[in-house]
N, C-alpha and C. Protein backbone atom coordinates (compact mmCIF):
# COMPACT_ATOMS: atom_id res chain seq x y z
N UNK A 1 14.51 -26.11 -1.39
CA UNK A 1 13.82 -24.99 -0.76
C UNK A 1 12.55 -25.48 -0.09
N UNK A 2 12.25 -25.07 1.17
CA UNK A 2 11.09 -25.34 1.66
C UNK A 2 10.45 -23.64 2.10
N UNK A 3 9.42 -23.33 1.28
CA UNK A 3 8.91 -22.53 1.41
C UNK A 3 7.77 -22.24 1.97
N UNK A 4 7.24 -21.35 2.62
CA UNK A 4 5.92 -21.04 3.42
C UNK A 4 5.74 -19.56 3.21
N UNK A 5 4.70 -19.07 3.10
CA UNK A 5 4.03 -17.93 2.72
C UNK A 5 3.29 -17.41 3.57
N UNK A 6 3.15 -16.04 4.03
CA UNK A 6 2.24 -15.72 5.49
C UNK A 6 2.46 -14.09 5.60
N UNK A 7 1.70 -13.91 6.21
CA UNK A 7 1.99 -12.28 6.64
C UNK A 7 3.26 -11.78 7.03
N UNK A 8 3.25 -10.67 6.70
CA UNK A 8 5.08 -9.45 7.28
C UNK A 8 4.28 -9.29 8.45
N UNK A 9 5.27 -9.68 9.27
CA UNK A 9 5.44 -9.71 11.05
C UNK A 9 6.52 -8.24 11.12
N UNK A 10 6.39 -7.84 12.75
CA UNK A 10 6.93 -6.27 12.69
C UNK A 10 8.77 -7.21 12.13
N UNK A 11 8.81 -8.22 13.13
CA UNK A 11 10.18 -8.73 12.78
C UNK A 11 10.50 -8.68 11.39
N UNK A 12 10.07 -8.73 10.94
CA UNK A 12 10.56 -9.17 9.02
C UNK A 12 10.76 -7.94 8.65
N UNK A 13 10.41 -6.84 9.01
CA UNK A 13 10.36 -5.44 8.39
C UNK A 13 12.00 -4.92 7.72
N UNK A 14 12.98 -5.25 8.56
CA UNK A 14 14.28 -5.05 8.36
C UNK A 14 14.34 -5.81 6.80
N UNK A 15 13.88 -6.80 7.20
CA UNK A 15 14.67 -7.96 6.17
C UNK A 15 13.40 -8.08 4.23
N UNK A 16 12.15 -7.49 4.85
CA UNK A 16 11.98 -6.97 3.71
C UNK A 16 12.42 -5.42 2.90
N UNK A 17 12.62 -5.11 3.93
CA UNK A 17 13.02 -3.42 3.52
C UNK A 17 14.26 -3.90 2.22
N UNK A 18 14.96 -4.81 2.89
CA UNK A 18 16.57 -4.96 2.67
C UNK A 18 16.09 -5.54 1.00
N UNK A 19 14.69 -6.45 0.94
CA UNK A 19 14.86 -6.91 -0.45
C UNK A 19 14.40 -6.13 -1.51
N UNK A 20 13.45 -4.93 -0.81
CA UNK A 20 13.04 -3.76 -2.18
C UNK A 20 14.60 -2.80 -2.50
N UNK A 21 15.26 -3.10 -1.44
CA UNK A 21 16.98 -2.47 -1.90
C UNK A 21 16.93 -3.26 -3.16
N UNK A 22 17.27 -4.53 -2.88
CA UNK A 22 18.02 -5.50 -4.19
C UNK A 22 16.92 -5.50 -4.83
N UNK A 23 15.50 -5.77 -4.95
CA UNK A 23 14.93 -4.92 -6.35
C UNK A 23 15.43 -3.94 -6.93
N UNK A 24 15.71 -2.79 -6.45
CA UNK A 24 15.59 -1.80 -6.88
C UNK A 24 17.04 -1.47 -7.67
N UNK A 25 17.82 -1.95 -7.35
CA UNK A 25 19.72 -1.80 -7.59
C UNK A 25 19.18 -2.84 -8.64
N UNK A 26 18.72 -4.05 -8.67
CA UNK A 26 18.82 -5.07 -10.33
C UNK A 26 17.68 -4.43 -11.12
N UNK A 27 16.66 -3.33 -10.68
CA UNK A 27 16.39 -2.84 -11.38
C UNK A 27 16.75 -1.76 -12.19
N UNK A 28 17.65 -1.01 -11.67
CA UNK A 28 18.37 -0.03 -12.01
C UNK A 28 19.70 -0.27 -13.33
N UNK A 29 20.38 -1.99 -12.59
CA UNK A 29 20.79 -2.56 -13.52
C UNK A 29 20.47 -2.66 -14.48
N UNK A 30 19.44 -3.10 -14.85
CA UNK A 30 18.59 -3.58 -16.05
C UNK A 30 18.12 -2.20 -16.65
N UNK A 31 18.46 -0.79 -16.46
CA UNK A 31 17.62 -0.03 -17.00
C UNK A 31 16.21 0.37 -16.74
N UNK A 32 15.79 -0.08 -15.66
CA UNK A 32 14.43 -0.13 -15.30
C UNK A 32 13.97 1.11 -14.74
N UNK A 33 13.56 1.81 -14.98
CA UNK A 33 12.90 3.36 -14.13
C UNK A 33 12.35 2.74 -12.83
N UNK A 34 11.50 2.02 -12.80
CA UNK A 34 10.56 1.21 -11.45
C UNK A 34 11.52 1.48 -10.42
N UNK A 35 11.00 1.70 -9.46
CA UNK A 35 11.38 2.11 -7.70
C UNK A 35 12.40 2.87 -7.47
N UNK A 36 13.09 4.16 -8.73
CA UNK A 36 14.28 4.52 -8.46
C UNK A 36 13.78 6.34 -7.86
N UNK A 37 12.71 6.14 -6.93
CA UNK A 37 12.70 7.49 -6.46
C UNK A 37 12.51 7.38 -5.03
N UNK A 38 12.74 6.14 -4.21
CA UNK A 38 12.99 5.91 -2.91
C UNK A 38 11.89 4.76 -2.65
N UNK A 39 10.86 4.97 -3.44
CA UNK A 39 9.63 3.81 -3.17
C UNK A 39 9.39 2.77 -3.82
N UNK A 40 9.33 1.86 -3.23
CA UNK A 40 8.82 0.96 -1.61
C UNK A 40 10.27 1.10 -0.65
N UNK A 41 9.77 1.44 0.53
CA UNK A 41 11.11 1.78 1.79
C UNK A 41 10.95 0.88 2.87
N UNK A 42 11.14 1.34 3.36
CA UNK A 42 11.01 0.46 5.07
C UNK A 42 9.82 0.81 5.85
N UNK A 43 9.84 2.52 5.78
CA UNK A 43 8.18 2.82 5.77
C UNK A 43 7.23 2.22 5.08
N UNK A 44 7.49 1.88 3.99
CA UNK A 44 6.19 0.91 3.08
C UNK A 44 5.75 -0.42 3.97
N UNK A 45 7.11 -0.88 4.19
CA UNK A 45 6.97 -2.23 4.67
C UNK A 45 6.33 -2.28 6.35
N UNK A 46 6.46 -1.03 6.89
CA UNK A 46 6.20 -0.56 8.13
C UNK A 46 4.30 -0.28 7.89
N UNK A 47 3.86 0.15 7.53
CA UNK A 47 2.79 0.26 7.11
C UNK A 47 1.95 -1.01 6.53
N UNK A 48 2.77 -1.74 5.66
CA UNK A 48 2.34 -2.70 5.17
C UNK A 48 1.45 -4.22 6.38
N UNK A 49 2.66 -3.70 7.44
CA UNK A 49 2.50 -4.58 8.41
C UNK A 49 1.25 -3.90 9.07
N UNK A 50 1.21 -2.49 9.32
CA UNK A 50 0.01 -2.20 9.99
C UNK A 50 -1.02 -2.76 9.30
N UNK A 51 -1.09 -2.26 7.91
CA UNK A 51 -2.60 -2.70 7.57
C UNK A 51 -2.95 -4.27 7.08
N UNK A 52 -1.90 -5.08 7.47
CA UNK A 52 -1.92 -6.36 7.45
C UNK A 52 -1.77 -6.81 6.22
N UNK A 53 -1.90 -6.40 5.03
CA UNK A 53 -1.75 -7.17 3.44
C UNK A 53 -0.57 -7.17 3.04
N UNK A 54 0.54 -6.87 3.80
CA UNK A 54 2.06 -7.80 3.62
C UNK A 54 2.23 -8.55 3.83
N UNK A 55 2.98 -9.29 3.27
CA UNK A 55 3.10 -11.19 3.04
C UNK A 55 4.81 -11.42 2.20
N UNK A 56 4.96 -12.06 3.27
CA UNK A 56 6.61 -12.77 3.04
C UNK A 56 7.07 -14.40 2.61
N UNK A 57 7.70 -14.73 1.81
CA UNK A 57 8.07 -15.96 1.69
C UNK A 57 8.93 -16.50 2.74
N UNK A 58 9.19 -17.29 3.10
CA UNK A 58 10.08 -17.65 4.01
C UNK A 58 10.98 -19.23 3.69
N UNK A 59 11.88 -19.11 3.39
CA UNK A 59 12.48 -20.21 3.20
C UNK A 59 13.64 -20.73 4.31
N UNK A 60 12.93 -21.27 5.01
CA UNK A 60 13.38 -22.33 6.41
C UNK A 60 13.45 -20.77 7.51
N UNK A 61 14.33 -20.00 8.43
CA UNK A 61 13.85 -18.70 8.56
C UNK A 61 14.39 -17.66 7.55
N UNK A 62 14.61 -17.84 6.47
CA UNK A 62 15.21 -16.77 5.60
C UNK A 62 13.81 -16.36 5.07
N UNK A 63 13.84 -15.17 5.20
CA UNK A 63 12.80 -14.10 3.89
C UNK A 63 13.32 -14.24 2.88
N UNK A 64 12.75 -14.84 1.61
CA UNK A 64 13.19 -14.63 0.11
C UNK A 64 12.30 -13.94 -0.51
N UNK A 65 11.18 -13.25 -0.12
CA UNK A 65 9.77 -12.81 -1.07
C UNK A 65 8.98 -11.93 -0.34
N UNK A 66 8.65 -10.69 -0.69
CA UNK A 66 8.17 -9.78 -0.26
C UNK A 66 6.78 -8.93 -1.66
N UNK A 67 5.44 -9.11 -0.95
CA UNK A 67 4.37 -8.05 -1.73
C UNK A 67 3.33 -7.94 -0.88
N UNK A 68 2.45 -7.38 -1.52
CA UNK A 68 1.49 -6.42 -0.53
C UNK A 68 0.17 -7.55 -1.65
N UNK A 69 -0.99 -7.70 -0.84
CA UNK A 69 -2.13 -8.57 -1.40
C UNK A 69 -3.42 -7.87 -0.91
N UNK A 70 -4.62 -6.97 -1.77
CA UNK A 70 -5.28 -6.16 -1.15
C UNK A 70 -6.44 -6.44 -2.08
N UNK A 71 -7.72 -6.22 -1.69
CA UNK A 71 -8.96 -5.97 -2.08
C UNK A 71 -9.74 -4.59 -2.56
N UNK A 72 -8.65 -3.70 -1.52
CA UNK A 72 -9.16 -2.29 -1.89
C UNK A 72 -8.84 -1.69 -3.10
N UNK A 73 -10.33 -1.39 -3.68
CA UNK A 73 -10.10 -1.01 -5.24
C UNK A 73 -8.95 -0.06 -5.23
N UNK A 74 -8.38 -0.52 -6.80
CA UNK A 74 -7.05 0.46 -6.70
C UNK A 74 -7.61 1.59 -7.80
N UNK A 75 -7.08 3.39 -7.34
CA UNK A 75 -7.72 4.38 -8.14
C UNK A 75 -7.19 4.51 -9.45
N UNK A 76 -5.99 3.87 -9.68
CA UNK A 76 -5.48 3.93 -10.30
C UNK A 76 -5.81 3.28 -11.71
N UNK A 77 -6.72 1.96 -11.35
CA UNK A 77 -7.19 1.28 -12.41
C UNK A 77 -8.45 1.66 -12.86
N UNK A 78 -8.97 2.79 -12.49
CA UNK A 78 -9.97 3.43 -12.96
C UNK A 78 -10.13 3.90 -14.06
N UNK A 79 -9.19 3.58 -14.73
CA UNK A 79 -8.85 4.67 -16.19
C UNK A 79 -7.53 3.73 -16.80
N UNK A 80 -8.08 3.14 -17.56
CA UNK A 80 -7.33 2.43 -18.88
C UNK A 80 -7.18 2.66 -20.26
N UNK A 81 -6.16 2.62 -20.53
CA UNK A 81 -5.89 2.63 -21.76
C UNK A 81 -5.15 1.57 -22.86
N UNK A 82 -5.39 1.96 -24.59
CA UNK A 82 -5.39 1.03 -25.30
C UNK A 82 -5.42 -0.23 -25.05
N UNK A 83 -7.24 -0.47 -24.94
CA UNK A 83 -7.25 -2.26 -24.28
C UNK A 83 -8.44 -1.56 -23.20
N UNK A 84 -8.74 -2.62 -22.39
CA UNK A 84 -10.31 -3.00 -21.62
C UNK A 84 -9.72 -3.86 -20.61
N UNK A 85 -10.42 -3.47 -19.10
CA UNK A 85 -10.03 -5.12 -18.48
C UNK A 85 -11.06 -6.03 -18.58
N UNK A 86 -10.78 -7.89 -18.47
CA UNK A 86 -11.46 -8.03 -18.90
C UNK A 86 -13.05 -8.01 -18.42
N UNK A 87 -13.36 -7.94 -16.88
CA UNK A 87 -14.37 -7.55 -16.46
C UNK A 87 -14.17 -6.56 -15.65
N UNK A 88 -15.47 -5.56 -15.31
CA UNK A 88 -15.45 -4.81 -14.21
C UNK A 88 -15.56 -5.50 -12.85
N UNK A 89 -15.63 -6.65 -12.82
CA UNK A 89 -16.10 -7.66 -11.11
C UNK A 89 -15.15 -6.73 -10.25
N UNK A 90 -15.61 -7.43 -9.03
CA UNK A 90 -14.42 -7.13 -7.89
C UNK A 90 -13.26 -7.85 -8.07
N UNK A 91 -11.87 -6.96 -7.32
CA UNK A 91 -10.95 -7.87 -7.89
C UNK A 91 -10.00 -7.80 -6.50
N UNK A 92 -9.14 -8.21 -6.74
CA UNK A 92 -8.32 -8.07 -5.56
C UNK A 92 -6.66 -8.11 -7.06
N UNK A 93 -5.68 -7.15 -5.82
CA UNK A 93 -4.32 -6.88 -6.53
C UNK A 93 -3.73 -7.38 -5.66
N UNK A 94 -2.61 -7.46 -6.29
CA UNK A 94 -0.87 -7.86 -6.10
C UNK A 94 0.20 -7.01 -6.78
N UNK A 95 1.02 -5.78 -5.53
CA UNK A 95 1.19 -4.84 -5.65
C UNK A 95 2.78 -4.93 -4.93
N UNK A 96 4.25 -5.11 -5.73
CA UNK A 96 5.24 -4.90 -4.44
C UNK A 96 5.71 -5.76 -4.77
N UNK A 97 5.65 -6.99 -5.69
CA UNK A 97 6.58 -8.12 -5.19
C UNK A 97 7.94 -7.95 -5.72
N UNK A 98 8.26 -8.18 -5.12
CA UNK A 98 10.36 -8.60 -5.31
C UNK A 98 10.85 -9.55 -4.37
N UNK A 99 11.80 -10.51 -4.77
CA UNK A 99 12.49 -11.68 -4.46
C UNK A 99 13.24 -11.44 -4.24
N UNK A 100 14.49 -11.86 -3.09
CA UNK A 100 15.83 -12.05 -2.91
C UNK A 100 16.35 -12.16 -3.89
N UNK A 101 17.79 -11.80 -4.21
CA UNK A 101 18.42 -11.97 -5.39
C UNK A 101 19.15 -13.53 -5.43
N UNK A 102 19.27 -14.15 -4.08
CA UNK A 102 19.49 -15.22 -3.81
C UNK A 102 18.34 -16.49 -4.22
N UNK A 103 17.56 -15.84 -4.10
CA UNK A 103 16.19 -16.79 -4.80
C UNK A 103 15.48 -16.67 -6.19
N UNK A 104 16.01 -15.65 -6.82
CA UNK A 104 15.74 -15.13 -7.92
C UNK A 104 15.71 -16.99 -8.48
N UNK A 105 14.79 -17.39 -9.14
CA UNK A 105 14.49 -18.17 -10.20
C UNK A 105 13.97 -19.48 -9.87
N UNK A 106 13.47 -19.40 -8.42
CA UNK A 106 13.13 -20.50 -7.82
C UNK A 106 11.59 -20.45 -7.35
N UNK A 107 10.90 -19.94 -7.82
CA UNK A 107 9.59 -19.98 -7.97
C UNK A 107 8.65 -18.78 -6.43
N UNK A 108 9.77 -18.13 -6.19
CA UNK A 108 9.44 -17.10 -5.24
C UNK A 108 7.64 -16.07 -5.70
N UNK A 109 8.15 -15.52 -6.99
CA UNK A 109 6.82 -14.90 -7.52
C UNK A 109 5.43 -15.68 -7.80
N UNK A 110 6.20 -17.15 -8.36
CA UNK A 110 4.83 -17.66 -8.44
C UNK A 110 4.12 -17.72 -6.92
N UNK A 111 4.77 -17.98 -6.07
CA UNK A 111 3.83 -18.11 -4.95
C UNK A 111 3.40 -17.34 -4.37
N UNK A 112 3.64 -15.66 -4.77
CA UNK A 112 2.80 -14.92 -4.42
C UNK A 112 1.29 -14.85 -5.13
N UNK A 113 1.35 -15.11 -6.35
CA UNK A 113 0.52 -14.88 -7.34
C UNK A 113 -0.44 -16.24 -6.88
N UNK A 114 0.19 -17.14 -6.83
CA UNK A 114 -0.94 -18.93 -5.82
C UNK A 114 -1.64 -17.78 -4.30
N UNK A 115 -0.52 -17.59 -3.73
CA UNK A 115 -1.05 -17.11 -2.51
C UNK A 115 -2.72 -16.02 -2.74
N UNK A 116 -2.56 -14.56 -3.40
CA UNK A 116 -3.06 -14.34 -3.83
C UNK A 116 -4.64 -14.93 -4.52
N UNK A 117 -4.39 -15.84 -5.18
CA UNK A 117 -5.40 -16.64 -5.46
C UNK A 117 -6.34 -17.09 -4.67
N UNK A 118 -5.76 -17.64 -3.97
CA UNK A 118 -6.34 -18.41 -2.55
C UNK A 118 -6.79 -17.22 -1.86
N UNK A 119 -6.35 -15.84 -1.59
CA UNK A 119 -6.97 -14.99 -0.89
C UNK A 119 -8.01 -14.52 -1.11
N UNK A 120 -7.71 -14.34 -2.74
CA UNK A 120 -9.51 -13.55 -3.45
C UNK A 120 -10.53 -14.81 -3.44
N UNK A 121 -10.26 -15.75 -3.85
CA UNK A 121 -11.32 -16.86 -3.81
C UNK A 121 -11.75 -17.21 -2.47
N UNK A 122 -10.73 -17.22 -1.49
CA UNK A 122 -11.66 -17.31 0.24
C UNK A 122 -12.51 -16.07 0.67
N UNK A 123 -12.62 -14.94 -0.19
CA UNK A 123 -13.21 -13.35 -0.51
C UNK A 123 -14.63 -13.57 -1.29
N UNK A 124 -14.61 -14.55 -1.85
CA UNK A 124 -15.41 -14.53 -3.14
C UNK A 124 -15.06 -13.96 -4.13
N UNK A 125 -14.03 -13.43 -4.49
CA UNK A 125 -13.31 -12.76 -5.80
C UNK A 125 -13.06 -13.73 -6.64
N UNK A 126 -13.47 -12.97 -8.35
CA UNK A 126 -13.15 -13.83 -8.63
C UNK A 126 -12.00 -13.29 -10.01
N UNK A 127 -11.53 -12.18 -9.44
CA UNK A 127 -10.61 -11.72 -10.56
C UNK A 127 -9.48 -11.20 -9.70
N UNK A 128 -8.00 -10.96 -10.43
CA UNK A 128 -6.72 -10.95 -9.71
C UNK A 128 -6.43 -9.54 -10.68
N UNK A 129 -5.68 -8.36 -10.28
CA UNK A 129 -5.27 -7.75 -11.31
C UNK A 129 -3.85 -7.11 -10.39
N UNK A 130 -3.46 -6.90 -11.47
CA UNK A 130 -1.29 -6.73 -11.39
C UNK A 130 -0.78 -5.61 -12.34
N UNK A 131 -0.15 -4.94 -12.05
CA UNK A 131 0.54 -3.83 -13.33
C UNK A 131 2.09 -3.95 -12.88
N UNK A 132 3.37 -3.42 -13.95
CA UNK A 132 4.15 -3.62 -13.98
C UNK A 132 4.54 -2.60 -14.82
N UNK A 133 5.85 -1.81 -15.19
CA UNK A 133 6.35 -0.97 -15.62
C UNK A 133 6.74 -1.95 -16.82
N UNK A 134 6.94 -0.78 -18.36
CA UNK A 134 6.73 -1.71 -19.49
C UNK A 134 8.37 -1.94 -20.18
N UNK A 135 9.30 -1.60 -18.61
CA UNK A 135 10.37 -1.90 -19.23
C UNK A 135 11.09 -3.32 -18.31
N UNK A 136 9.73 -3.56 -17.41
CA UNK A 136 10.22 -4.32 -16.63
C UNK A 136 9.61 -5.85 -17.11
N UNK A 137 10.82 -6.42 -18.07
CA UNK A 137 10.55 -7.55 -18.35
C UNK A 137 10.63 -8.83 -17.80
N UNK A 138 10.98 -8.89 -16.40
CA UNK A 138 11.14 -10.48 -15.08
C UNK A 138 10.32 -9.98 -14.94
N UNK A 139 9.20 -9.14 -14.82
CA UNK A 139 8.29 -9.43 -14.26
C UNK A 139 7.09 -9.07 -15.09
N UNK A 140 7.22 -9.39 -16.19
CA UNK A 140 6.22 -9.55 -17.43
C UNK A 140 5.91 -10.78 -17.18
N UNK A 141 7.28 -11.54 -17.45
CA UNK A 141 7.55 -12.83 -17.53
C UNK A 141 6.70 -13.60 -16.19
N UNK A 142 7.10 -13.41 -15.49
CA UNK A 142 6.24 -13.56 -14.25
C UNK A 142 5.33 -13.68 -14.37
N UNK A 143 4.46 -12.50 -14.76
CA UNK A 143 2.85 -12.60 -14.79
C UNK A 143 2.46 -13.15 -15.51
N UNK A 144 2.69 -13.15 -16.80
CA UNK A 144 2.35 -14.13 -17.99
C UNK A 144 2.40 -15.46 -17.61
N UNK A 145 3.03 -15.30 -16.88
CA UNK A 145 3.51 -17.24 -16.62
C UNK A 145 2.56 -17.72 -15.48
N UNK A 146 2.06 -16.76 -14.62
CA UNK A 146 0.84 -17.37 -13.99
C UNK A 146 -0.84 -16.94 -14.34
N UNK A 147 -0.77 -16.71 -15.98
CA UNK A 147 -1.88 -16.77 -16.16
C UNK A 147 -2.66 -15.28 -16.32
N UNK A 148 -1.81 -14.41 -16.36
CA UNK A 148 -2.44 -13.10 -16.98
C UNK A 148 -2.42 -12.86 -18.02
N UNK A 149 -3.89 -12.00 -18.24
CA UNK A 149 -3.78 -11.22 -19.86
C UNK A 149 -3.36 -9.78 -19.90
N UNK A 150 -2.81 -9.43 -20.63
CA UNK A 150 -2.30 -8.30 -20.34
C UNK A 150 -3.49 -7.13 -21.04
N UNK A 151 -3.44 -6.14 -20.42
CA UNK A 151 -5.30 -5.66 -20.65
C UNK A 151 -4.89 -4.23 -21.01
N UNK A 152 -4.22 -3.39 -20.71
CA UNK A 152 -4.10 -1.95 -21.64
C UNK A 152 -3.00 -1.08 -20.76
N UNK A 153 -2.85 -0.26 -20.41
CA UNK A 153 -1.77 0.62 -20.01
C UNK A 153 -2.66 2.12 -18.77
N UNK A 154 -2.30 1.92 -17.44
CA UNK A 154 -2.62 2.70 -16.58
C UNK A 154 -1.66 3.72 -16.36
N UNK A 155 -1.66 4.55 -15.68
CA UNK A 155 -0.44 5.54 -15.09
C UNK A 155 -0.85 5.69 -13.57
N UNK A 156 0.91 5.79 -12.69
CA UNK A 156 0.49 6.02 -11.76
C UNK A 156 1.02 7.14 -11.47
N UNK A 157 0.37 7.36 -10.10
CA UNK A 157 0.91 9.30 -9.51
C UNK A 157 1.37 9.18 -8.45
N UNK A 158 2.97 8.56 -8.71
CA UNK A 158 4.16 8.74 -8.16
C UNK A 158 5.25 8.20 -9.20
N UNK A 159 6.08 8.16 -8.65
CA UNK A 159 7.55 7.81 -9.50
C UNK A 159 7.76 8.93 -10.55
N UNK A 160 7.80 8.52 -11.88
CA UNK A 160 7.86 8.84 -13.24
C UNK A 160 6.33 8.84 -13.55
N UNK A 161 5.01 9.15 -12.80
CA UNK A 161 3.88 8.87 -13.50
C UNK A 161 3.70 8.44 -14.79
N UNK A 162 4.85 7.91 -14.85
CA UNK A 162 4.50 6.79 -16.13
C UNK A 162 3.81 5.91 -16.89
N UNK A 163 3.53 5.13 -17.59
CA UNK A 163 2.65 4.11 -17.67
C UNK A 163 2.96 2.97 -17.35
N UNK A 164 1.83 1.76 -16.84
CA UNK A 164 2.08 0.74 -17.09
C UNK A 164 1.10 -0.15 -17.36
N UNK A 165 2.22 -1.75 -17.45
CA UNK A 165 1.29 -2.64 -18.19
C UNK A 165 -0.03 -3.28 -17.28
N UNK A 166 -1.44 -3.22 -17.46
CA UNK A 166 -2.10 -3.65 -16.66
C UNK A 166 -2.61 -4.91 -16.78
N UNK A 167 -2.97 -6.05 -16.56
CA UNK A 167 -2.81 -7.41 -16.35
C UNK A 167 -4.29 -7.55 -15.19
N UNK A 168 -4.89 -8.59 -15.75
CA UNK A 168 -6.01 -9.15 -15.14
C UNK A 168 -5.94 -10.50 -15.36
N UNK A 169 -6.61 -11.59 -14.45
CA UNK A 169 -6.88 -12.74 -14.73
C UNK A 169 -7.91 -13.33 -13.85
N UNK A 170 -9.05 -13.89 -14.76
CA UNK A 170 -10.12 -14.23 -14.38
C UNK A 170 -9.69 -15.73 -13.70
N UNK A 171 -10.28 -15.81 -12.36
CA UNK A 171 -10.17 -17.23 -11.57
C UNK A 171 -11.53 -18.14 -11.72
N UNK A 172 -10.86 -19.40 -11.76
CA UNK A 172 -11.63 -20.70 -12.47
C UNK A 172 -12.39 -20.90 -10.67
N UNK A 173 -13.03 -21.58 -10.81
CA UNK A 173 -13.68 -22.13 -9.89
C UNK A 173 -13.58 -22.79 -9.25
């Protein structure tokens, strides 16, 4: 695999739309409540491109990796439960990702979560934060594996306003 990481161009829009499908069907597989009420769409990804914090993997011209990378405080993390994050700093999120099912296990997520990194630290940020639905275990796994703590339980207001797992990780210097 030769991979490169970069912004969703209007072109890619088709071809990410197509991979929150196959999220959403292996999530469904798996039992997963996450994205089974139409969202993330093609409109997401359409938008995403407007406000520029979509970002695609690209392996040679194939899209394998699709998430959204933003600074703007999220409202959602305003209100935590059982657990603390671990600072109030500024932070920047990572919000959206899903992989080709064809790339599934080849290091697609980690490089959003590197990418990411590199974005808040060229920001001066120096904290990353991520949530995940608490039945969605690839992508527990995921986060854990690049270095999150998992910090208490948010809800959001859409889907199943359900809860989820909220995840912070302080960046080294």
């Amino acid at each position: 695999m030769t991979m490169e990481i970069r912004k969703t161009r209007p072109e890619d829009i088709d071809a990410a739309a197509a991979i929150y499908e196959q999220a959403k069907a292996y999530m469904k597989a798996q039992g997963v409540q996450q994205w089974q009420w139409g969202y993330p769409d093609r409109e997401t990804v359409v938008n995403d491109v407007a406000d520029g914090h979509g970002y695609v993997v690209t392996d040679g011209d194939q899209i394998v990796g699709v998430c959204y990378i933003t600074e703007a405080p999220e409202a959602t993390y305003a209100v935590i439960e059982n657990g603390s994050w671990l600072n109030d700093e500024p932070y920047v999120s990572v919000h959206r990702t899903a992989v080709a099912n064809e790339a599934k296990g080849k290091g697609v997520g980690s490089w959003f979560f590197a990418e990411a990194e590199r974005y808040a630290k060229a920001r001066g940020y120096k904290n990353l934060r991520v949530d995940t639905h608490p039945d969605n275990h690839s992508m527990q796994r995921l986060i854990e594996k690049n270095g999150f703590t998992a910090c208490g339980r948010i809800y959001i207001p859409r889907e199943d306003n359900g809860p989820r797992i909220a995840y912070q990780k302080v960046l080294a210097d």
